[in-house]
Protein backbone atom coordinates (compact mmCIF):
# COMPACT_ATOMS: atom_id res chain seq x y z
CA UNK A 1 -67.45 -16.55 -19.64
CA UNK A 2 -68.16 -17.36 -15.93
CA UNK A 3 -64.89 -16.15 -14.74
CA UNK A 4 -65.18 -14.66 -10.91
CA UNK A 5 -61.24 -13.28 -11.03
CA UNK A 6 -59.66 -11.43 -13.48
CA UNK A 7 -56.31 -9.93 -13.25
CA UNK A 8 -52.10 -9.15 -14.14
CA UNK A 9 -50.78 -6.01 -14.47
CA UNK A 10 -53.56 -4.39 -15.83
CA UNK A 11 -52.35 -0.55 -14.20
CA UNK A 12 -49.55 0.31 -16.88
CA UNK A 13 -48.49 -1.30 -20.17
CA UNK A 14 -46.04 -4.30 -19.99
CA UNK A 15 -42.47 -3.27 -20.74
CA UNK A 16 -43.25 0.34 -20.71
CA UNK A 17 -39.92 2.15 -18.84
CA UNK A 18 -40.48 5.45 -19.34
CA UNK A 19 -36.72 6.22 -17.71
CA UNK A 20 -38.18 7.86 -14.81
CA UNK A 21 -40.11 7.16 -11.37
CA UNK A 22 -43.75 7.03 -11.53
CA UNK A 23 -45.51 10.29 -11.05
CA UNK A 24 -48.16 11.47 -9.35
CA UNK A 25 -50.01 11.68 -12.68
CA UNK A 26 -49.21 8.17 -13.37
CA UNK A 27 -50.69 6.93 -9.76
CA UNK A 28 -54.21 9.03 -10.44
CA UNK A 29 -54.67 8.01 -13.84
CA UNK A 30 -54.47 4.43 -12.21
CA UNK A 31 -56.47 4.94 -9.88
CA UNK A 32 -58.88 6.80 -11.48
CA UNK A 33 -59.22 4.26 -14.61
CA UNK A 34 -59.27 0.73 -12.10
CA UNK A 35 -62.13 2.74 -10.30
CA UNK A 36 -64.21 3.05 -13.06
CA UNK A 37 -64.29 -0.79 -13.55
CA UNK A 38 -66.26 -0.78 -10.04
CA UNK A 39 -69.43 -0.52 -11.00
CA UNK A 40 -69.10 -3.45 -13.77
CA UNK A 41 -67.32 -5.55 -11.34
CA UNK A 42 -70.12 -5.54 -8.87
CA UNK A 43 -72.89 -6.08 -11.45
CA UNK A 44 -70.62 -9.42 -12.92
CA UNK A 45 -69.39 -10.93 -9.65
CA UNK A 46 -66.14 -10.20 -10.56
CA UNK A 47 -62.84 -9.31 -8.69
CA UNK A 48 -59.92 -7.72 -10.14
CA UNK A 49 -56.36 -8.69 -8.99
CA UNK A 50 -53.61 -6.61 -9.27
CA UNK A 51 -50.25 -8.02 -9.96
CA UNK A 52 -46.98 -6.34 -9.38
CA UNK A 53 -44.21 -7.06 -11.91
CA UNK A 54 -40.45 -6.85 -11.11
CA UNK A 55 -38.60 -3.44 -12.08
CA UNK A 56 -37.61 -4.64 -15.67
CA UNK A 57 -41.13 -4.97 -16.77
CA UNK A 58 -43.11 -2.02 -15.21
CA UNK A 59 -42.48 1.33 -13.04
CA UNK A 60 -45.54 1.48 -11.52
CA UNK A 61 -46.53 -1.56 -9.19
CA UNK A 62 -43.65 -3.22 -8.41
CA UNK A 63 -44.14 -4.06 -4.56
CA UNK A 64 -46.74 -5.55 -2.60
CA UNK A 65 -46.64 -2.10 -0.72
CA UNK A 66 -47.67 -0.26 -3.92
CA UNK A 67 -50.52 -2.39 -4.91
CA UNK A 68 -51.88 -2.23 -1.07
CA UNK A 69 -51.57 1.10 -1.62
CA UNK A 70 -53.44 1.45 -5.12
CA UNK A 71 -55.96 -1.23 -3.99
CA UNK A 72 -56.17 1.26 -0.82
CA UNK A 73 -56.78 4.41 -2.53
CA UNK A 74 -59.31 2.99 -4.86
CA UNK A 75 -60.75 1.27 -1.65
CA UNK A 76 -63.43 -1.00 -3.29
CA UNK A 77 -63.83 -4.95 -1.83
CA UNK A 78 -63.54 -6.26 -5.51
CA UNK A 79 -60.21 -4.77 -5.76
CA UNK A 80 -56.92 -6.80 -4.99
CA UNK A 81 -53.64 -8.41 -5.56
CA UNK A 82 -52.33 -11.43 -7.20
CA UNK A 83 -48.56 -12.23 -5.68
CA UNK A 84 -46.39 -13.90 -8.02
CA UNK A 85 -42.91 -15.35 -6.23
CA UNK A 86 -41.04 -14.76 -9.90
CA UNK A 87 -41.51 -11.02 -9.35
CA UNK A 88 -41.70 -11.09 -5.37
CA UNK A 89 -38.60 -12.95 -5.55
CA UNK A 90 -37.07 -9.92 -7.33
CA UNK A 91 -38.30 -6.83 -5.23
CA UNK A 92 -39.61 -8.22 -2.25
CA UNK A 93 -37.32 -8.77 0.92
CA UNK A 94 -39.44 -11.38 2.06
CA UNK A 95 -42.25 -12.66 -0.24
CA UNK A 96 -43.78 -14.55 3.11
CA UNK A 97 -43.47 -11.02 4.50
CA UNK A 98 -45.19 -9.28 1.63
CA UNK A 99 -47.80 -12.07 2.17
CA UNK A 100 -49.09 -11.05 5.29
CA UNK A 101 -48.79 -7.36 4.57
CA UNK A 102 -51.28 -8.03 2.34
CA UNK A 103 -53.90 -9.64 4.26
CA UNK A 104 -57.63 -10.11 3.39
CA UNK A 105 -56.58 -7.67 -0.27
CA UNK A 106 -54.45 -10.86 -1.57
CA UNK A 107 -56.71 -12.55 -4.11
CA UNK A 108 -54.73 -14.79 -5.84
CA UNK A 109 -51.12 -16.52 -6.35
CA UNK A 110 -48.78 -17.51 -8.77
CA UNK A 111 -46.25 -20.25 -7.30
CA UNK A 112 -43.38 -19.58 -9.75
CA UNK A 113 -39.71 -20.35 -9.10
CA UNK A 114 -36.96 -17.64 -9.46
CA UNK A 115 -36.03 -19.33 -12.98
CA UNK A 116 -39.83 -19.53 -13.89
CA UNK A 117 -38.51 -24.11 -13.81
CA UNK A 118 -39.69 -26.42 -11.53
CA UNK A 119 -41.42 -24.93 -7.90
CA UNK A 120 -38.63 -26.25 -5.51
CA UNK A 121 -35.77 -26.37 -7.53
CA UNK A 122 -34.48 -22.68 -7.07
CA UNK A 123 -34.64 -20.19 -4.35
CA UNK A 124 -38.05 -19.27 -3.78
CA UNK A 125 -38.87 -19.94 -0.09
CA UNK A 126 -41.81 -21.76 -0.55
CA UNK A 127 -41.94 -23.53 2.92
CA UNK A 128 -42.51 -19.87 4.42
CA UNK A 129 -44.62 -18.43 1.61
CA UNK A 130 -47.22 -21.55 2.40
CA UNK A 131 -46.72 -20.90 6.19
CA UNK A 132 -47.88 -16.38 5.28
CA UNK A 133 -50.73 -17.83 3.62
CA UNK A 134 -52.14 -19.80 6.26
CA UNK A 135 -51.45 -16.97 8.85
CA UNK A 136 -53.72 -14.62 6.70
CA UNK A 137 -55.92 -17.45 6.17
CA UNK A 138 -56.22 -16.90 2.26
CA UNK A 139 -58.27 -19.44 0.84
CA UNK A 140 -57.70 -18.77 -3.30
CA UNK A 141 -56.27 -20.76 -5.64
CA UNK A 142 -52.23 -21.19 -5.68
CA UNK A 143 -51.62 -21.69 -9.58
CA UNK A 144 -48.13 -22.59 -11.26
CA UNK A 145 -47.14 -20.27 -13.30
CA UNK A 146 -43.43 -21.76 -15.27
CA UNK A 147 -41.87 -21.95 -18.24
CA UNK A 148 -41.33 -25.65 -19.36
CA UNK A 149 -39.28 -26.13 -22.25
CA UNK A 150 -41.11 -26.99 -25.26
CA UNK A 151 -39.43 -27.43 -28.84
CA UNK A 152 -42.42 -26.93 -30.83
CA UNK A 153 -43.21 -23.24 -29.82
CA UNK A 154 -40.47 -21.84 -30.90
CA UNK A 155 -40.95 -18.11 -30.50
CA UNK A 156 -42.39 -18.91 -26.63
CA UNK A 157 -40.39 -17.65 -23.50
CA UNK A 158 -40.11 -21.05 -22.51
CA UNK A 159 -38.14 -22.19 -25.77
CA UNK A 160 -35.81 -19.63 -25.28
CA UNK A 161 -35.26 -19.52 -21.29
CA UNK A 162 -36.37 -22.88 -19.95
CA UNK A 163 -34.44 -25.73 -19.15
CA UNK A 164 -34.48 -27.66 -21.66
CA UNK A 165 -34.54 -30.91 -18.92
CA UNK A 166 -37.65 -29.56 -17.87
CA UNK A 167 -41.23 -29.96 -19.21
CA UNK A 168 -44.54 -27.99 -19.23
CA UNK A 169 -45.77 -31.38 -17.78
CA UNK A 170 -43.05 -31.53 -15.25
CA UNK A 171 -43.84 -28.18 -14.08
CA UNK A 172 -48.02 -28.85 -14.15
CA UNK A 173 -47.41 -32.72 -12.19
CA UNK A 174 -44.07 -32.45 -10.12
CA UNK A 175 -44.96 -28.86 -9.27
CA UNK A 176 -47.97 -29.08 -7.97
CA UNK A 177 -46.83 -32.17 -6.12
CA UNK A 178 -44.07 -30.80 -4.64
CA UNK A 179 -46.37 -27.85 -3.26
CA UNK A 180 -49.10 -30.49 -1.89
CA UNK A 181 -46.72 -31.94 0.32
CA UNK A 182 -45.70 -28.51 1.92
CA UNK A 183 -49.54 -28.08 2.60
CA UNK A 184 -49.68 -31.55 4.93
C-alpha cells in the first residue's frame, strides 16, 4: 500500500485487563513477537510505532518509559513510539517531559485533547508539547486524532462521547489551525 509507518498498540490486545501487573512472560512474548517483524520491516521500508494506551485500555505499555524500554530491548532502528496526549494526558506527569525522554525513538504523534474535542479547548499543554518536539528535533507528522460528534454513526465513540457542538470538521480545520499557530 506504500505506507512507510505503521503502528497503535500492537503489543497486547485492546481492553484486555487481565486483573494483574504485567509479567515477565508478558514483556518477552512482546518482545519476542515485535522482533520477529524486523526482518519484514527492513525489506518494506517500514517502521513500526508503538503506542502506549492509558491504564483502562491495556496493562502492558502504558508509559512512554515502558515503550522506550520495549523499543530498547528489541533494539532495532525501525522500532518506535507514537505519543498520543489523550493517553499521555492520563499517565504521564508531563507529556512535554515524556517527549524528550523519548528522543530520536518517537516516530509519530497524535495531538488529541483530554476529551478527545477540539485541540485547545481542554487541558492538554500543547504550547509545551510543541516546544519537547522541537528540542528533540522530531520531524514526523503531528495528526489529530478526536472525536467529533456525528449523528449519522450512531454506534461510533464520537456519537456517544463527543460534544455534540463539535464537528469531525471542526476538529480536522480549527484543530489543525489552532496547532499551526503554536508552530510560528
Amino acid at each position: 500500500m506504500g505506507a512507510k509507518l505503521m503502528g497503535g498498540p500492537i503489543y497486547a490486545q485492546l481492553g484486555y485487563l487481565p486483573a494483574r501487573r504485567r509479567s515477565a512472560d508478558d514483556w518477552k512474548y512482546a518482545i519476542d513477537c515485535l522482533s520477529a517483524l524486523t526482518p519484514v520491516l527492513d525489506a518494506c521500508g517500514v517502521n513500526l510505532s508503538i503506542e502506549p494506551l492509558n491504564r483502562s485500555e491495556t496493562f502492558l505499555v502504558k508509559t512512554a518509559r515502558d515503550a522506550r524500554s520495549l523499543c530498547e530491548s528489541i533494539n532495532h532502528p525501525r522500532i518506535g513510539v507514537t505519543i498520543d496526549t489523550f493517553h499521555a494526558n492520563i499517565e504521564e506527569k508531563s507529556t512535554a517531559q515524556a517527549i524528550r525522554s523519548l528522543g530520536g525513538h518517537l516516530k509519530h504523534m497524535h495531538a488529541s485533547e483530554n476529551d478527545r474535542g477540539l485541540p485547545g479547548s481542554g487541558q492538554v499543554d500543547f504550547p509545551s508539547i510543541i516546544s519537547a518536539l522541537r528540542e528533540i528535533n522530531y520531524d514526523g507528522y503531528l495528526m489529530i486524532e478526536g472525536f467529533g460528534y456525528s449523528s449519522i454513526e450512531t454506534s461510533a465513540p464520537r456519537f456517544l462521547w463527543a460534544d455534540v457542538t463539535v464537528s469531525p470538521e471542526d476538529i480536522a480545520f480549527a484543530g489543525s489551525q489552532y496547532l499551526r499557530s503554536l508552530m510560528t
